[in-house]
PDB file of N, CA and C in Angstrom:
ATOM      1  N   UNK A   1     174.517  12.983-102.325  1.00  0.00           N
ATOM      2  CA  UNK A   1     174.208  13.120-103.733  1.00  0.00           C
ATOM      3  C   UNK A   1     173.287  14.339-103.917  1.00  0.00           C
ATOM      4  N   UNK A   2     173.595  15.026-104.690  1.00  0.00           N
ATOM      5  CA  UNK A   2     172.819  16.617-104.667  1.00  0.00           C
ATOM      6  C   UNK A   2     171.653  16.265-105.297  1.00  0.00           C
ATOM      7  N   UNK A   3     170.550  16.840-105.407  1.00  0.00           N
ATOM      8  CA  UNK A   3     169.375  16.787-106.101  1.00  0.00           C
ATOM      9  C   UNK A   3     169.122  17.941-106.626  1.00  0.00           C
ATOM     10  N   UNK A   4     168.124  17.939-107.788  1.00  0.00           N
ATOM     11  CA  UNK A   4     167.913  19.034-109.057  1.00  0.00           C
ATOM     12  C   UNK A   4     166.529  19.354-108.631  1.00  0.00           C
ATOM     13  N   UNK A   5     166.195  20.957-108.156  1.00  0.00           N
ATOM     14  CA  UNK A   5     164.981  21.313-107.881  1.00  0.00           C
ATOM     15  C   UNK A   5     164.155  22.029-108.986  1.00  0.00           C
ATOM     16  N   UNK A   6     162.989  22.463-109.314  1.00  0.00           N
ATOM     17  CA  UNK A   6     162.711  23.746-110.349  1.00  0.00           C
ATOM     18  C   UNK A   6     161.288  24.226-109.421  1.00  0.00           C
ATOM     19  N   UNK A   7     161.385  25.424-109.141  1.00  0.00           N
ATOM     20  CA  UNK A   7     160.652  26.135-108.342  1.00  0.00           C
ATOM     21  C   UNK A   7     160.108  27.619-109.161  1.00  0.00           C
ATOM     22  N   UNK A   8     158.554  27.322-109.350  1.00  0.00           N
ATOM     23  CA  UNK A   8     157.655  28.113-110.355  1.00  0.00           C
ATOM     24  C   UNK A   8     157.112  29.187-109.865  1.00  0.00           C
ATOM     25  N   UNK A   9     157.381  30.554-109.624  1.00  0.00           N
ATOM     26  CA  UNK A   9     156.831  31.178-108.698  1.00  0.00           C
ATOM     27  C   UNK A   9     155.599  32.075-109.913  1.00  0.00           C
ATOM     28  N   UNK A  10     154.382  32.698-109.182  1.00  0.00           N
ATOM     29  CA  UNK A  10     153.327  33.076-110.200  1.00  0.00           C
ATOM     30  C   UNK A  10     152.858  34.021-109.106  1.00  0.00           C
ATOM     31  N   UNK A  11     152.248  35.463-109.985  1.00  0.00           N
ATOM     32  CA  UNK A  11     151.734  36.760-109.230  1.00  0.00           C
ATOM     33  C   UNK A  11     151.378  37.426-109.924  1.00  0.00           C
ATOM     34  N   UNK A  12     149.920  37.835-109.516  1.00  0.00           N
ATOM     35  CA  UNK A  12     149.514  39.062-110.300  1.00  0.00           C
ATOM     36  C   UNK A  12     149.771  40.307-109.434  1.00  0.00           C
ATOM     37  N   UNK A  13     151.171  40.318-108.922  1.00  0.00           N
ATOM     38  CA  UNK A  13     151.019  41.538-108.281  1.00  0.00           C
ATOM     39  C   UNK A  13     152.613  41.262-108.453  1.00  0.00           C
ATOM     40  N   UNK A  14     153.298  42.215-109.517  1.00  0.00           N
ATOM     41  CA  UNK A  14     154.989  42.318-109.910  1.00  0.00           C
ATOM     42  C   UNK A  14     155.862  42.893-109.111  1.00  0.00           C
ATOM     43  N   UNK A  15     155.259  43.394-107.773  1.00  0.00           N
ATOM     44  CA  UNK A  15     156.017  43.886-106.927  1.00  0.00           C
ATOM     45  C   UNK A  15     156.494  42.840-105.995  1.00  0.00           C
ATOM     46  N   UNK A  16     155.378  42.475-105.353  1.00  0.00           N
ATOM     47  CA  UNK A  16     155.536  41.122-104.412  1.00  0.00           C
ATOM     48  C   UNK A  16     156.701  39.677-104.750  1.00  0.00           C
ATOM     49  N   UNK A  17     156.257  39.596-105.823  1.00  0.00           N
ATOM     50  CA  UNK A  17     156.744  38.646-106.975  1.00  0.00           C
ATOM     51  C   UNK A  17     158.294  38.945-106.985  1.00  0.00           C
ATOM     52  N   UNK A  18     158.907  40.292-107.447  1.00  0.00           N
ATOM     53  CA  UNK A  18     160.475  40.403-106.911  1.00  0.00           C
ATOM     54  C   UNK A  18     160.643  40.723-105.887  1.00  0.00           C
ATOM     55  N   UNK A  19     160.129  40.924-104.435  1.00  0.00           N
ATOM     56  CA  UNK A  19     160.766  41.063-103.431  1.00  0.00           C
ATOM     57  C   UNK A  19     161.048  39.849-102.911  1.00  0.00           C
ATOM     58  N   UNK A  20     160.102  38.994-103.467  1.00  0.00           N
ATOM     59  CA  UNK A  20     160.124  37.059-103.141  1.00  0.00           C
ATOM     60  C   UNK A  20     161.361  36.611-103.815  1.00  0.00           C
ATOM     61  N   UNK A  21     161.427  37.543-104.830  1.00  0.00           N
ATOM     62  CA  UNK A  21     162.741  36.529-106.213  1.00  0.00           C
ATOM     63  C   UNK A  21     163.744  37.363-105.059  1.00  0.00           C
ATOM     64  N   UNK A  22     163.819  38.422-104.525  1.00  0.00           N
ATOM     65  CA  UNK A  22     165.306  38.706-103.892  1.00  0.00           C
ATOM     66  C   UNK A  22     165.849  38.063-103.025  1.00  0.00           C
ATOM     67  N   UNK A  23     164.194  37.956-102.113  1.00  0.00           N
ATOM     68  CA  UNK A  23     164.768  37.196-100.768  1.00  0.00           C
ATOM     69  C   UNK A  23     164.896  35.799-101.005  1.00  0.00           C
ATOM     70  N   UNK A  24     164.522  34.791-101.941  1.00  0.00           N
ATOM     71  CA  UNK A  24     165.211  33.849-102.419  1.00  0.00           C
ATOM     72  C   UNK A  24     167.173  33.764-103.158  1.00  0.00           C
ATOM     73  N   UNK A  25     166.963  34.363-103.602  1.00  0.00           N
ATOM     74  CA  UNK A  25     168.068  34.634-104.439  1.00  0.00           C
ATOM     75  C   UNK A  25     169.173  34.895-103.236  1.00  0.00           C
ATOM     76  N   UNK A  26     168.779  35.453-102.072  1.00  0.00           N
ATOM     77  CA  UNK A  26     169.563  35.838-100.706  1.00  0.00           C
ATOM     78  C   UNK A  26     169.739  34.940 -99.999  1.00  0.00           C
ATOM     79  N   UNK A  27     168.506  33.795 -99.734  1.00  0.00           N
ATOM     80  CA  UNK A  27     168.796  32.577 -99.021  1.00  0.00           C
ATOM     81  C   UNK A  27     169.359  31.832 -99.945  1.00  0.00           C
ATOM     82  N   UNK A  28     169.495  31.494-101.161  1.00  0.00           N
ATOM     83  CA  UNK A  28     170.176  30.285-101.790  1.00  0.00           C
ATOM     84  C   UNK A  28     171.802  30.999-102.314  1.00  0.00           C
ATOM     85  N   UNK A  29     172.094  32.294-101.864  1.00  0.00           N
ATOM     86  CA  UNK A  29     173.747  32.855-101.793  1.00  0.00           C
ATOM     87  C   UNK A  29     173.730  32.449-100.583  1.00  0.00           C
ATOM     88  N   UNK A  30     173.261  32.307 -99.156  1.00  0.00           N
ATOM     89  CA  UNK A  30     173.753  32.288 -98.256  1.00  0.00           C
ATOM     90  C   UNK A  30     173.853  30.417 -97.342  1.00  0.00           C
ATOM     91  N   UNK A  31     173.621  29.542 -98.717  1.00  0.00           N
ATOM     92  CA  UNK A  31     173.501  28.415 -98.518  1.00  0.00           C
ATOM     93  C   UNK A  31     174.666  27.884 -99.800  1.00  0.00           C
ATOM     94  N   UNK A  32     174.767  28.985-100.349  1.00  0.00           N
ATOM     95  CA  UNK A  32     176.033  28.251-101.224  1.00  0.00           C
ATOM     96  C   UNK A  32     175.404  27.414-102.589  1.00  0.00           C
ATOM     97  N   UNK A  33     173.972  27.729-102.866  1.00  0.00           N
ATOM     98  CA  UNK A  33     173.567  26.888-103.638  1.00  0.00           C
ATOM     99  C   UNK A  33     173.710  27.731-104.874  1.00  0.00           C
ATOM    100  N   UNK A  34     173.406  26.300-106.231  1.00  0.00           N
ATOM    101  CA  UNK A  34     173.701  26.915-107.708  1.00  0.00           C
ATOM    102  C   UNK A  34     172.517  27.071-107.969  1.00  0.00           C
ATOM    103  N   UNK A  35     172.210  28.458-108.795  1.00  0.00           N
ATOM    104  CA  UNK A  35     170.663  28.470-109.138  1.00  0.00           C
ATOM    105  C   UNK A  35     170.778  29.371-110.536  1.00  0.00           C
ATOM    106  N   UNK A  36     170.040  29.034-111.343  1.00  0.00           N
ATOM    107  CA  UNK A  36     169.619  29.732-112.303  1.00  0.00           C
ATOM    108  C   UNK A  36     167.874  29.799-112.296  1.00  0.00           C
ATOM    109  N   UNK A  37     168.059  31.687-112.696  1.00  0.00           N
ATOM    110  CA  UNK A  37     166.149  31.744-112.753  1.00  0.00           C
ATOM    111  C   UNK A  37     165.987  32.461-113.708  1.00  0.00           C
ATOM    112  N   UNK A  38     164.757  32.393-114.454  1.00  0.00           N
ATOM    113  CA  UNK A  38     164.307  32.938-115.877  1.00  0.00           C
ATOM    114  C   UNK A  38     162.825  33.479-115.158  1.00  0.00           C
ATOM    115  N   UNK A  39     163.017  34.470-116.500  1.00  0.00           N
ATOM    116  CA  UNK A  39     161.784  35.768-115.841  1.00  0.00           C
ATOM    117  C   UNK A  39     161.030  35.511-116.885  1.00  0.00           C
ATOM    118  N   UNK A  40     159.967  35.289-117.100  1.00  0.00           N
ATOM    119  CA  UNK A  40     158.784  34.682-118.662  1.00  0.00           C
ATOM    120  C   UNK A  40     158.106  35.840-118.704  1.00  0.00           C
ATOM    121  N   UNK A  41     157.499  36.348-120.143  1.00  0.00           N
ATOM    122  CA  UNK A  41     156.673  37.556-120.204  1.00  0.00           C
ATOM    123  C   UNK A  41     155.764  37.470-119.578  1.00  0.00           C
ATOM    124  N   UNK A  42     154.996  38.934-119.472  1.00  0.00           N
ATOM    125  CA  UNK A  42     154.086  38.912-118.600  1.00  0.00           C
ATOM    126  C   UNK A  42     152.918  38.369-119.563  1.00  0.00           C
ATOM    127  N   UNK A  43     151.193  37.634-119.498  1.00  0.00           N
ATOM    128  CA  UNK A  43     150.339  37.112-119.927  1.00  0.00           C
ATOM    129  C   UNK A  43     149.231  37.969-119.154  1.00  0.00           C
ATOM    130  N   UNK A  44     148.845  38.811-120.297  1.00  0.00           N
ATOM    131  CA  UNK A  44     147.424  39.382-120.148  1.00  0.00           C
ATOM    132  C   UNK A  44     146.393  38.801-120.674  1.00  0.00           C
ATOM    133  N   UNK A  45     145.119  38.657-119.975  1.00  0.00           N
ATOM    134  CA  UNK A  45     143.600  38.353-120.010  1.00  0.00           C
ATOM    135  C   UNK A  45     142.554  39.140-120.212  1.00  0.00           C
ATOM    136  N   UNK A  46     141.954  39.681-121.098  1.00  0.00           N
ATOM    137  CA  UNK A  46     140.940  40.619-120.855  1.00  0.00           C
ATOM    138  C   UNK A  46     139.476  40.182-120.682  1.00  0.00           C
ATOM    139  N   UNK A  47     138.829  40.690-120.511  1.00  0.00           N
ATOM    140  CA  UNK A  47     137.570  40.057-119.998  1.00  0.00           C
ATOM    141  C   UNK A  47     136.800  41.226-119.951  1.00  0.00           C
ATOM    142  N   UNK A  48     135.746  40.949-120.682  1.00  0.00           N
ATOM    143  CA  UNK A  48     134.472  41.879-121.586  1.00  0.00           C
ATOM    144  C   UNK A  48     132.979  41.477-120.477  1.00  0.00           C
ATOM    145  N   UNK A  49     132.736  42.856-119.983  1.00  0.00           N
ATOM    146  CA  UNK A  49     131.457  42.574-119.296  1.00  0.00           C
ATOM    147  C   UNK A  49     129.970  43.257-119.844  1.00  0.00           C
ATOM    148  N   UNK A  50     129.050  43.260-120.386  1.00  0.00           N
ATOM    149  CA  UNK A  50     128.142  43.640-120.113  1.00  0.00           C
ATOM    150  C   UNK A  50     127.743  44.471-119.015  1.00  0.00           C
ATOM    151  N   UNK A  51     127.272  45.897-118.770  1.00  0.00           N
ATOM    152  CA  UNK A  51     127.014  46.941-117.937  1.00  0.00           C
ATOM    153  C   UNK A  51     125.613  46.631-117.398  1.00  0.00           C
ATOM    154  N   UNK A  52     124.449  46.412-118.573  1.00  0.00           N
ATOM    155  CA  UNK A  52     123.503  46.584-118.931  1.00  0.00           C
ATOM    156  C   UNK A  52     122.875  44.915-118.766  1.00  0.00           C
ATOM    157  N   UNK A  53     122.103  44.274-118.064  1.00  0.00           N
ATOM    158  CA  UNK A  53     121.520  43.267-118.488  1.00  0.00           C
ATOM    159  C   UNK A  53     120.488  42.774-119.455  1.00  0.00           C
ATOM    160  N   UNK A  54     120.010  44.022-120.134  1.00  0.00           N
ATOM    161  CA  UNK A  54     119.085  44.109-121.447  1.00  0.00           C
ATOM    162  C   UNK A  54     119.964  44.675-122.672  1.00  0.00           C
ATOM    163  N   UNK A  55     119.337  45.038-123.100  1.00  0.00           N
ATOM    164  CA  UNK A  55     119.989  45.460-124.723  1.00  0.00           C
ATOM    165  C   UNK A  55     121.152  45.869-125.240  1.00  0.00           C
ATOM    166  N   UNK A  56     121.094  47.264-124.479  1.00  0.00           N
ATOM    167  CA  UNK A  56     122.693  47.791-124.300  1.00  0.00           C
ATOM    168  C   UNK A  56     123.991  46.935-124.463  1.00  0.00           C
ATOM    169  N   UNK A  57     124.321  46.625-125.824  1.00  0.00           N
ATOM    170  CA  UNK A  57     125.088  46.169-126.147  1.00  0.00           C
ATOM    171  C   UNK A  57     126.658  46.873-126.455  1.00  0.00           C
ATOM    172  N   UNK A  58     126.398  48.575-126.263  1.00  0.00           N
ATOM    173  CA  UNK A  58     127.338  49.415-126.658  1.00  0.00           C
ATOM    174  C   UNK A  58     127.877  49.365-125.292  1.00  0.00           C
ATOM    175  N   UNK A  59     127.354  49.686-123.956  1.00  0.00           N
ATOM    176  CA  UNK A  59     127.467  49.801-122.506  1.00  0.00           C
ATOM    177  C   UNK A  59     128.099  48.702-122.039  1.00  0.00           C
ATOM    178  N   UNK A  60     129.883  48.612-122.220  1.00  0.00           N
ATOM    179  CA  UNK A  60     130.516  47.657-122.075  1.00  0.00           C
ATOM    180  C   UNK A  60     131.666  48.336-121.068  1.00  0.00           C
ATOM    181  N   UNK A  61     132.536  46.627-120.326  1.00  0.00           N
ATOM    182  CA  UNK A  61     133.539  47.201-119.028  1.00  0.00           C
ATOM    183  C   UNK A  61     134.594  46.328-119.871  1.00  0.00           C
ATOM    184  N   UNK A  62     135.987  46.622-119.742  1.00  0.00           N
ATOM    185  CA  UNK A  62     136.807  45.393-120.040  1.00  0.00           C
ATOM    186  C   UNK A  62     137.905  45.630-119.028  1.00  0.00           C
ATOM    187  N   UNK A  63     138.329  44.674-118.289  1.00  0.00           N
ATOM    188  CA  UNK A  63     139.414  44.392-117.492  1.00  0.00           C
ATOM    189  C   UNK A  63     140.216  43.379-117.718  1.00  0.00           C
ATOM    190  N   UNK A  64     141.433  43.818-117.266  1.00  0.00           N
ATOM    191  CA  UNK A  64     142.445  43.442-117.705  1.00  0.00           C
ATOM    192  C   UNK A  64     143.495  42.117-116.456  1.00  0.00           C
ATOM    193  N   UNK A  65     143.658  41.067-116.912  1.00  0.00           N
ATOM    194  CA  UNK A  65     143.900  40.340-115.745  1.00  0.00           C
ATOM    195  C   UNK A  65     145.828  40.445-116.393  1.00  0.00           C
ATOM    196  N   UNK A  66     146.535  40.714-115.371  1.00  0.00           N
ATOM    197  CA  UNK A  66     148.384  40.338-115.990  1.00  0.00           C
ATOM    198  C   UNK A  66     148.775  39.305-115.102  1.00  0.00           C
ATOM    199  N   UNK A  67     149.427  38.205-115.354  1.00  0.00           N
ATOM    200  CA  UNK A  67     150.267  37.251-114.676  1.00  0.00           C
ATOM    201  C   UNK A  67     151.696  37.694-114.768  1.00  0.00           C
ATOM    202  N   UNK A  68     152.394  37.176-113.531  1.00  0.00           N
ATOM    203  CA  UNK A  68     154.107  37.323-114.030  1.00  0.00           C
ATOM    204  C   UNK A  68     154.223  36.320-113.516  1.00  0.00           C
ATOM    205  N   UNK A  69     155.611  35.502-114.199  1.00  0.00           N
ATOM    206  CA  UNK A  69     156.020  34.339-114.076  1.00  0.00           C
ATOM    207  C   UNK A  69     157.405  34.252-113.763  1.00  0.00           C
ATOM    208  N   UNK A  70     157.957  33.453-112.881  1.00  0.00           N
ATOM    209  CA  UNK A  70     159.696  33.354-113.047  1.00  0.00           C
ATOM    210  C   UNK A  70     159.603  31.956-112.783  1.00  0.00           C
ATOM    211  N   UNK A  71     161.215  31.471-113.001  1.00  0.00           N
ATOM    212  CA  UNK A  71     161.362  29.800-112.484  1.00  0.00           C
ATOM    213  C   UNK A  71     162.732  29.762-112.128  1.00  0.00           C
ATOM    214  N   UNK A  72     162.906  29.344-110.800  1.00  0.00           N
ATOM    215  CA  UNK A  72     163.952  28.452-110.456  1.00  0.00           C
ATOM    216  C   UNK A  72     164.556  27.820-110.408  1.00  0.00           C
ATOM    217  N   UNK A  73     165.658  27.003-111.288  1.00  0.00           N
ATOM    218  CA  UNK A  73     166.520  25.581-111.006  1.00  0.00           C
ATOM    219  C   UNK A  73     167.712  25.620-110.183  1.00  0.00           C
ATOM    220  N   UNK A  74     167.737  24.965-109.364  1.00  0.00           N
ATOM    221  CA  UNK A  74     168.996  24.844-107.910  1.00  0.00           C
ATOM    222  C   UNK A  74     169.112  23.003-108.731  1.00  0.00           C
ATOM    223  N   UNK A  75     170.367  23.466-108.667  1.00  0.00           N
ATOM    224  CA  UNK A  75     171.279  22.518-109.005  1.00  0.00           C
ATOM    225  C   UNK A  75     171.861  21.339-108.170  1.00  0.00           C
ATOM    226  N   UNK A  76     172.513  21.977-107.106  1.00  0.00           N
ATOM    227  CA  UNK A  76     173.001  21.073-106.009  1.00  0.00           C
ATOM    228  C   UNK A  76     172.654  21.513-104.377  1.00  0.00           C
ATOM    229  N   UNK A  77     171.578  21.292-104.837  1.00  0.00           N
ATOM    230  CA  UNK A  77     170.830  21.230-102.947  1.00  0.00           C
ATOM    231  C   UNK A  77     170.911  19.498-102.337  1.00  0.00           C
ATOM    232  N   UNK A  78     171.205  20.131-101.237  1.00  0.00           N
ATOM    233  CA  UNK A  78     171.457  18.650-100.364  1.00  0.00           C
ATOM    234  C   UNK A  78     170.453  18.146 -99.510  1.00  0.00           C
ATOM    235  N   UNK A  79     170.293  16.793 -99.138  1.00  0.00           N
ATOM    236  CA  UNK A  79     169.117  16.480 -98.220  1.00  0.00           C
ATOM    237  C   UNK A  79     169.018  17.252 -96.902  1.00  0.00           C
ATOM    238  N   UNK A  80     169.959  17.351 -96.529  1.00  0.00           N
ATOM    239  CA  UNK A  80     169.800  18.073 -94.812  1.00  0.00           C
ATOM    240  C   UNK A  80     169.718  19.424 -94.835  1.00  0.00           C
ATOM    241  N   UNK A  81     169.400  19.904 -95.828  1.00  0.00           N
ATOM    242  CA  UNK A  81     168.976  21.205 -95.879  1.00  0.00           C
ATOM    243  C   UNK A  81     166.887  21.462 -96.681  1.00  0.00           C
ATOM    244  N   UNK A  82     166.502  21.547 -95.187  1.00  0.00           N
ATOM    245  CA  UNK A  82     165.150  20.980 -95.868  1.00  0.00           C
ATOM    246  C   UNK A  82     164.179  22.201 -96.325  1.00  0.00           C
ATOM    247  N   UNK A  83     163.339  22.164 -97.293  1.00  0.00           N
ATOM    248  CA  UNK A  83     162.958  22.717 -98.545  1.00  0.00           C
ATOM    249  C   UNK A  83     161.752  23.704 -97.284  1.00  0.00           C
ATOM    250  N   UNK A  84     161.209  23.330 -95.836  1.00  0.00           N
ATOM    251  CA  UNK A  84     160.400  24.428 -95.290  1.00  0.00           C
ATOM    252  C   UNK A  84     161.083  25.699 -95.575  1.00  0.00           C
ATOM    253  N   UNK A  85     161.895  26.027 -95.304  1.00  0.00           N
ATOM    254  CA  UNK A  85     162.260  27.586 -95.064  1.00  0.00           C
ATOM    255  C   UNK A  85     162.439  28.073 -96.029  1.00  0.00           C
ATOM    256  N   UNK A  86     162.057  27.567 -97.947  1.00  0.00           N
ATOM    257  CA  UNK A  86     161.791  28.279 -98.776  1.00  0.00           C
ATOM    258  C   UNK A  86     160.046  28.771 -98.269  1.00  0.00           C
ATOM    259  N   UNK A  87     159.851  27.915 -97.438  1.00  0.00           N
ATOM    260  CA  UNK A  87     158.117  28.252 -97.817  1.00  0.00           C
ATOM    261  C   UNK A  87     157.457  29.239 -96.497  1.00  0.00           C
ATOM    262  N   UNK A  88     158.642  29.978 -95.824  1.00  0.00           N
ATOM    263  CA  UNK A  88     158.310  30.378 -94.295  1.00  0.00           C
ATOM    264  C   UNK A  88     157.823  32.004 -94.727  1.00  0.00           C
ATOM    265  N   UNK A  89     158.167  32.569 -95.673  1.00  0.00           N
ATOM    266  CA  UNK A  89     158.101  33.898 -95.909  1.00  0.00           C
ATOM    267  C   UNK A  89     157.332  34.202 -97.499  1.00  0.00           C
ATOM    268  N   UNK A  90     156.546  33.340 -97.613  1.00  0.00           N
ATOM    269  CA  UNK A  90     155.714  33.513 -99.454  1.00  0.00           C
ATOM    270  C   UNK A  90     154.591  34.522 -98.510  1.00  0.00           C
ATOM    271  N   UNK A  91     155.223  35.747 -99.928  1.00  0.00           N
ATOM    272  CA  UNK A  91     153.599  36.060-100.071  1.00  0.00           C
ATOM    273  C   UNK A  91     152.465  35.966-100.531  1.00  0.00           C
ATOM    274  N   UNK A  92     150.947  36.286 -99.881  1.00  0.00           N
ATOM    275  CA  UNK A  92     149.567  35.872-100.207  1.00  0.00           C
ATOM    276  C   UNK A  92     149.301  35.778-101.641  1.00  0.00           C
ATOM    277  N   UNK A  93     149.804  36.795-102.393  1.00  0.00           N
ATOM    278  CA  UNK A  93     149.714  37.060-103.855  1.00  0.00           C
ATOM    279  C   UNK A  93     150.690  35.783-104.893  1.00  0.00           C
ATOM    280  N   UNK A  94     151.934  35.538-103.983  1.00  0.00           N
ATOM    281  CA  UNK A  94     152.514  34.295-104.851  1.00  0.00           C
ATOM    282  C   UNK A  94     152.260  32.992-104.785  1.00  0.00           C
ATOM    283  N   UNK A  95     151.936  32.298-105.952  1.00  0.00           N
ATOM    284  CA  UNK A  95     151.724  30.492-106.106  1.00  0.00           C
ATOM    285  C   UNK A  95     152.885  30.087-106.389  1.00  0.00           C
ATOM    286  N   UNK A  96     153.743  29.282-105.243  1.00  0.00           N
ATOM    287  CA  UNK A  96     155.091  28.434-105.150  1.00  0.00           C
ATOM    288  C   UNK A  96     154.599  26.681-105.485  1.00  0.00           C
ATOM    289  N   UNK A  97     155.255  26.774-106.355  1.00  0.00           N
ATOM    290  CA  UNK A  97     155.049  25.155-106.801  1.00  0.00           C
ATOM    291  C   UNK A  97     156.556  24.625-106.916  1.00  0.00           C
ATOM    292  N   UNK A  98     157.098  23.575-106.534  1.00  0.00           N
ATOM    293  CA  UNK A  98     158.582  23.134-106.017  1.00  0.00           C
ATOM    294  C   UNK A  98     157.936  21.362-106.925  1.00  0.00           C
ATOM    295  N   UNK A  99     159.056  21.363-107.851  1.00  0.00           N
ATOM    296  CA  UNK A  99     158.844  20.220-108.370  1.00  0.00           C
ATOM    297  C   UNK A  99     160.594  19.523-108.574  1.00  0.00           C
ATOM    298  N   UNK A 100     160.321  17.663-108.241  1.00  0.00           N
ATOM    299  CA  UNK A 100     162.267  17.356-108.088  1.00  0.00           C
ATOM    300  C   UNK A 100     162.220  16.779-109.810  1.00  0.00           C
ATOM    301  N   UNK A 101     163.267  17.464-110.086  1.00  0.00           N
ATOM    302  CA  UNK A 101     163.777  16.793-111.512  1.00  0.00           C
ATOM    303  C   UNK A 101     165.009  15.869-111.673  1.00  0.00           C
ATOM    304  N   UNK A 102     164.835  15.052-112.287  1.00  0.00           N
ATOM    305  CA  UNK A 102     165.746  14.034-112.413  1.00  0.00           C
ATOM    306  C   UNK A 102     167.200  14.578-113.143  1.00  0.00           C
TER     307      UNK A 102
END
């Protein structure tokens, strides 16, 4: 009986982030599996610092934080094909979260 996966991948670094979406996209063609993945805009953060710990209220830094987001659904993955060897090659910069949907 196949089971329904959705796999959340997250990076502030957009390079890393598609070389992960390829080499996925390469292991689940070479397993025969059905997958659809969606690419979500990117979500910027800015964040306002103070230079100055006294007055200087003009003497300001602002940085900029970007997230990128994609998601995974595999359709018909089978039990004997087990879910480690999505997780053998993540890079440091990506958060893999693997959740089973009914």
């Amino acid at each position: 009986m196949p089971i329904k996966f959705k796999i959340d991948l997250k990076s502030s670094n957009k390079e890393s982030l598609f070389v992960y979406k390829l080499a996925l996209k390469s292991f689940f063609k070479k397993l025969n599996l059905k997958y659809v993945f969606f690419d979500f805009p990117k979500k910027r953060k800015l964040i306002t610092l103070n230079k100055s710990p006294h007055v200087n209220k003009t003497a300001r830094e602002q940085f900029e934080l970007i997230t990128y987001k994609c998601t995974f659904y595999i359709s018909n993955f089978n039990k004997n094909i087990p879910l480690k060897y999505l997780l053998l090659n993540v890079p440091k910069t990506v958060s893999l979260k693997i959740e089973k949907m009914n």
